[in-house]
Protein backbone atom coordinates (compact mmCIF):
# COMPACT_ATOMS: atom_id res chain seq x y z
CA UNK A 1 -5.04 -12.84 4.63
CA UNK A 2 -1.80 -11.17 5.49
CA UNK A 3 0.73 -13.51 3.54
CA UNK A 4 -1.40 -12.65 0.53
CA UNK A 5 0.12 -9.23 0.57
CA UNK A 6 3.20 -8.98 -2.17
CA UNK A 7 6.62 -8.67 -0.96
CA UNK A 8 7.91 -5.48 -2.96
CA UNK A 9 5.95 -2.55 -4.12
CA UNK A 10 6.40 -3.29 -7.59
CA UNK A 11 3.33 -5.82 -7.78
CA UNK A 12 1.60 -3.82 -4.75
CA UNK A 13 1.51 -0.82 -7.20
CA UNK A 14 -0.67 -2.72 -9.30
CA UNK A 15 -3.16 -3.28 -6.91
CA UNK A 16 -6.38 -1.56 -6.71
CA UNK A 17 -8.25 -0.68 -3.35
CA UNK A 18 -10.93 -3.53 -3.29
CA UNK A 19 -7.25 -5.58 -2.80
CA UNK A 20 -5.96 -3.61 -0.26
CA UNK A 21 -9.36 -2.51 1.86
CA UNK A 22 -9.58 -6.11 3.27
CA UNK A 23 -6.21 -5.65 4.84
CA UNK A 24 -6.97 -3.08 6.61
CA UNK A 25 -10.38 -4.13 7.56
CA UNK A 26 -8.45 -7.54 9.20
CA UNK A 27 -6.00 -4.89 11.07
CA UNK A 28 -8.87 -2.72 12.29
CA UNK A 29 -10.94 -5.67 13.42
CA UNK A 30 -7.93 -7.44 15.36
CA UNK A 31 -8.19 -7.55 18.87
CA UNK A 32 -5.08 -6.22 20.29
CA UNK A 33 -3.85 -8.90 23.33
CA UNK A 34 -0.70 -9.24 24.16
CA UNK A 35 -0.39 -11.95 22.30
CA UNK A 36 -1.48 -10.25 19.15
CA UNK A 37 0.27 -7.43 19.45
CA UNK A 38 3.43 -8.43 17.79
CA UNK A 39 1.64 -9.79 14.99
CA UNK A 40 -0.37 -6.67 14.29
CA UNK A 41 2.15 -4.61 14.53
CA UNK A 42 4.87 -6.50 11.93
CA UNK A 43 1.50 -6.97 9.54
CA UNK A 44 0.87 -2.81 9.79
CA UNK A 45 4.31 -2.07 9.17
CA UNK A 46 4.74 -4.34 6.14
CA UNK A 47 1.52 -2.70 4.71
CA UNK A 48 2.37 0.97 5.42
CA UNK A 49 5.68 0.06 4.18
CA UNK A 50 4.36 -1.06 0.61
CA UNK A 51 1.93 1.93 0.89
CA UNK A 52 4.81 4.48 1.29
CA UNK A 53 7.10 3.00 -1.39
CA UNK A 54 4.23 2.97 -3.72
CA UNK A 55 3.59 5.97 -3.00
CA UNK A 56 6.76 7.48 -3.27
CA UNK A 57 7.64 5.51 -6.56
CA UNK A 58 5.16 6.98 -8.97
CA UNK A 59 5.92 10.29 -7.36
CA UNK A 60 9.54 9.67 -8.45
CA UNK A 61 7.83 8.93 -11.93
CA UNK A 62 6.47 12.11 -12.36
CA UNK A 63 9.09 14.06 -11.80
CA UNK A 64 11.30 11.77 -13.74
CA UNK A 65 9.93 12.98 -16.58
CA UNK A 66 7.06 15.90 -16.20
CA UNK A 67 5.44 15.13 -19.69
CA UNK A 68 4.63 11.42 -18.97
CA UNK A 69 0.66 11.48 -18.56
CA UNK A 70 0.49 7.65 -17.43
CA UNK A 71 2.85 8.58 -14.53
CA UNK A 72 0.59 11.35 -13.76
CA UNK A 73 -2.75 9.39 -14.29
CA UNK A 74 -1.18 7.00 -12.08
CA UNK A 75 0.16 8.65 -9.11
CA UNK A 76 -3.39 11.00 -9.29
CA UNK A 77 -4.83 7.95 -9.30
CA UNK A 78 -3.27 6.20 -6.08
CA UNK A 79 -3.37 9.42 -4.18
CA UNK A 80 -6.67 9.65 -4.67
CA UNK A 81 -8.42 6.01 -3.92
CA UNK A 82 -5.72 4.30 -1.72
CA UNK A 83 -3.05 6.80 0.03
């Protein structure tokens, strides 16, 4: 399941949260070994990663230009059902 997360936050920002939830549903249900450990930990970072650049894109967005109602709707929108 982790490889089918995208590699930039440009297609991650498209993403709703019934794409994302099973991600973290696999990390939460992981048994942590110390053979998994590694693994979990490079698979959490990519996703907070996306999460944070996501995040802090459509911020950017909004205060790009403070009129623009689909960079509001959209950042509203993530803040509110993923981040």
């Amino acid at each position: 399941m982790y490889n089918d997360l995208p590699d930039s936050a440009f297609e991650f920002m498209k993403w709703g949260w019934s794409q994302i939830e099973p991600h973290y549903k696999d990390l939460a249900t992981t048994k942590l070994t110390n053979t998994t450990l590694e693994e979990w930990l490079r698979k959490w970072s990519h996703l907070k990663n996306l999460l944070e650049e996501t995040h802090w894109r459509l911020y950017v967005a909004t205060t790009i230009n403070t009129l623009d109602k689909k960079a509001e709707d959209d950042y509203k929108a993530f803040f509110d059902h993923i981040y």
